[in-house]
Protein backbone atom coordinates (compact mmCIF):
# COMPACT_ATOMS: atom_id res chain seq x y z
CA UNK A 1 -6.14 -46.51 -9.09
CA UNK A 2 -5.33 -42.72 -9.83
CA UNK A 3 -2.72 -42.02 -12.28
CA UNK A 4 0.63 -40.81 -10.62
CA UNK A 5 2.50 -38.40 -12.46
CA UNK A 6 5.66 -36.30 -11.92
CA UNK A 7 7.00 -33.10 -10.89
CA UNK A 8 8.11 -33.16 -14.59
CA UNK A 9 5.52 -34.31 -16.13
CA UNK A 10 3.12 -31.41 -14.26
CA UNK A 11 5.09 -28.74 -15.43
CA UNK A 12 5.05 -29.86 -18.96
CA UNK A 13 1.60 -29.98 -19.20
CA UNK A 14 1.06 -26.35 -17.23
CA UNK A 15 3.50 -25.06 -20.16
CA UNK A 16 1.66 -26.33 -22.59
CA UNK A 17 -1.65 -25.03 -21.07
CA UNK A 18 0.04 -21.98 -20.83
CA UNK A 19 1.41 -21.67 -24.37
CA UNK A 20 -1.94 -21.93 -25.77
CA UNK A 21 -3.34 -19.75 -23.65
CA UNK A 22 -0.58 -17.10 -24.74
CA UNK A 23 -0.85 -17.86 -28.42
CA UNK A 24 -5.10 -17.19 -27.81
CA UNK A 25 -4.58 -14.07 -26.23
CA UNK A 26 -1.93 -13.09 -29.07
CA UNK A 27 -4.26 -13.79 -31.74
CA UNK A 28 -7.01 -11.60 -29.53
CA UNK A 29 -4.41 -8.52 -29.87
CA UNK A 30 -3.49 -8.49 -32.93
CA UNK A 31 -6.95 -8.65 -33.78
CA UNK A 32 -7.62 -6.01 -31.42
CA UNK A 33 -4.22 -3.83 -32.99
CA UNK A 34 -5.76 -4.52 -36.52
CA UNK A 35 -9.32 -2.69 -35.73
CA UNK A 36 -7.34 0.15 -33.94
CA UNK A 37 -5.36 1.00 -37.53
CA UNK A 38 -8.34 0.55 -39.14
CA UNK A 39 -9.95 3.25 -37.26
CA UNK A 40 -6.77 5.48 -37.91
CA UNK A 41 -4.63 4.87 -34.77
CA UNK A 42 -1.57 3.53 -33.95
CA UNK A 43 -1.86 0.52 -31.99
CA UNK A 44 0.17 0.20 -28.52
CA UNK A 45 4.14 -1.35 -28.78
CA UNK A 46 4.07 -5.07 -27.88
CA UNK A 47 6.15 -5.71 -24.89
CA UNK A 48 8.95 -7.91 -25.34
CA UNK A 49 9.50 -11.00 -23.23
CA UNK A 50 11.98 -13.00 -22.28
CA UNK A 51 15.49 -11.79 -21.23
CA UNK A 52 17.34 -8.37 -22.48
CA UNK A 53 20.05 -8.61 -24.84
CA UNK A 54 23.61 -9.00 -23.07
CA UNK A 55 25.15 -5.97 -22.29
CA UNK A 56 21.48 -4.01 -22.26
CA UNK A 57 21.02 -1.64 -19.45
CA UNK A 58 17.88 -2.62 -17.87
CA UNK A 59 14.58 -0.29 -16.91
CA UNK A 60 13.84 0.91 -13.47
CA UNK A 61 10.72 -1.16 -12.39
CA UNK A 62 7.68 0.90 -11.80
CA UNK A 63 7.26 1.32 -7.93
CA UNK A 64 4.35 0.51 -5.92
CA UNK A 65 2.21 3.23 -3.69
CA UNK A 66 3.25 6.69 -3.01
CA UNK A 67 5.96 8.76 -4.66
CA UNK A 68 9.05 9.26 -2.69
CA UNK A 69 9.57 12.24 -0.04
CA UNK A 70 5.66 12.33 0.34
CA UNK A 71 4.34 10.99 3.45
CA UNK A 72 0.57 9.84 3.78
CA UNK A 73 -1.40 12.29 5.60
CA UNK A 74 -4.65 11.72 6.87
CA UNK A 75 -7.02 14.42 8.73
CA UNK A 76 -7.21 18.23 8.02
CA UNK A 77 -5.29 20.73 6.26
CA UNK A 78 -2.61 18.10 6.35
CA UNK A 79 -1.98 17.54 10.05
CA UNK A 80 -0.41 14.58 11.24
CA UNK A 81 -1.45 11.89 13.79
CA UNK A 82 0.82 13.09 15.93
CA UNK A 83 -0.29 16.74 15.73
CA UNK A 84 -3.64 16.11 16.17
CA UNK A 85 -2.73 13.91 19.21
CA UNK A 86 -1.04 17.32 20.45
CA UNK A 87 -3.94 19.27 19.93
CA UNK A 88 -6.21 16.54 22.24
CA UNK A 89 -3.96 16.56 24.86
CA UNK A 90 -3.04 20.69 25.03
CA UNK A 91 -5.52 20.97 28.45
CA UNK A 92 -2.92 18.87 30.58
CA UNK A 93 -4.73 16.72 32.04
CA UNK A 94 -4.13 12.51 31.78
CA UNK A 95 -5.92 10.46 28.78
CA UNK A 96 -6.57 7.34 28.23
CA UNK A 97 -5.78 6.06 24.53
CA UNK A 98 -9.64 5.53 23.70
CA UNK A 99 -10.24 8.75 24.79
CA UNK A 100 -7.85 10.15 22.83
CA UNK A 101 -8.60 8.20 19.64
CA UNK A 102 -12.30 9.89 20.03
CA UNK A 103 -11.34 12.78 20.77
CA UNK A 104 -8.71 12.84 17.55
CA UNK A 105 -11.40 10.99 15.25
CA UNK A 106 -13.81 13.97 16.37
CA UNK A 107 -11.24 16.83 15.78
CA UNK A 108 -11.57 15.84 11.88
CA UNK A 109 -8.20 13.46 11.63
CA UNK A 110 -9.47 10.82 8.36
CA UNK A 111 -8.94 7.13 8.61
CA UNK A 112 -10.35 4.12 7.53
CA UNK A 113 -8.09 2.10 9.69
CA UNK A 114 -10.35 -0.89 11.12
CA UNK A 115 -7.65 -1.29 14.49
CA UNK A 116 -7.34 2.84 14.78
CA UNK A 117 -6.86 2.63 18.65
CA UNK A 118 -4.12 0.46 18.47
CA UNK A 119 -2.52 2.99 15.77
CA UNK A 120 -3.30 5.78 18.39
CA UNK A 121 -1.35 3.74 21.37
CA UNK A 122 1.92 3.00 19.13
CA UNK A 123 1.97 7.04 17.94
CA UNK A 124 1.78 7.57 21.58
CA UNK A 125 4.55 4.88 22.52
CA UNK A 126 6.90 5.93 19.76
CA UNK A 127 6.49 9.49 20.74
CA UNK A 128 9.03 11.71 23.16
CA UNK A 129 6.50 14.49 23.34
CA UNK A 130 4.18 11.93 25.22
CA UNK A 131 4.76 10.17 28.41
CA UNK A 132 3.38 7.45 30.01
CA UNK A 133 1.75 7.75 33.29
CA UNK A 134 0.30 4.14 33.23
CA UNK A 135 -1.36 1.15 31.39
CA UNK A 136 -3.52 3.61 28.82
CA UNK A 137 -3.02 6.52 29.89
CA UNK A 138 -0.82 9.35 28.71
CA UNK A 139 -0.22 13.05 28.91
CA UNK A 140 2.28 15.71 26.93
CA UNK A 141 5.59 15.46 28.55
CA UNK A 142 5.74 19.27 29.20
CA UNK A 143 3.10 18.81 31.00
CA UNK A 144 3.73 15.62 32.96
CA UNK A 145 6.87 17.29 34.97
């Protein structure tokens, strides 16, 4: 019959896995810190763990993906979607949202975006230069009046 053990008992043993883990890897660096000085360097601050001091103003966390105030921009010379949706449609005439995702694709606009079409339709939707004539199909609101 397998052993049953607790929630307790689990976690104990993960810290302990974990603690020796963290005293391997400690031994590794300061292995690793002692060749650097040897070779004349100065080897990288440790990072402290656990929690600040009381009273200690605490760091800004390093953010994720682009910097602030800089939108992505895909395509040419900086263009956006939107633009080059503009630029499709400046003949008048009614497209349909595959049609226009060719015709934007074709025009130069860069994406690796596996569902683009879809990505097309909701630039379209969200959109007041576009209208919607029907299911799929769109044209520049100037022009639709």
């Amino acid at each position: 019959m397998p052993r049953t053990r607790t929630l307790a008992q689990l976690e104990s043993e993960l810290v302990s896995k974990l603690m020796e883990i963290r005293t391997r890897l400690a031994a590794e660096l300061a292995m690793i810190d002692g060749r650097i000085a040897l070779l004349g360097g100065k080897p990288a601050a440790t990072p402290r763990l656990g929690r600040p001091p009381k009273g200690a103003k605490r760091g800004k966390r390093a953010k994720l993906g682009r910097p602030p105030g800089r939108r992505q921009v895909g395509g040419v010379a900086g263009k956006s979607l939107k633009e080059f949706l503009v630029d499709a449609m400046k003949n008048g005439e009614t497209m349909r949202a595959r049609d226009l995702t060719d015709a934007v694709l074709a025009a130069g606009y860069a994406t690796k975006d596996r569902n683009f079409r879809q990505t097309v339709a909701s630039a379209l939707a969200g959109d007041k230069r576009f209208r919607r004539i029907r299911r799929g199909m769109y044209k520049l609101a100037a022009a639709a009046k």
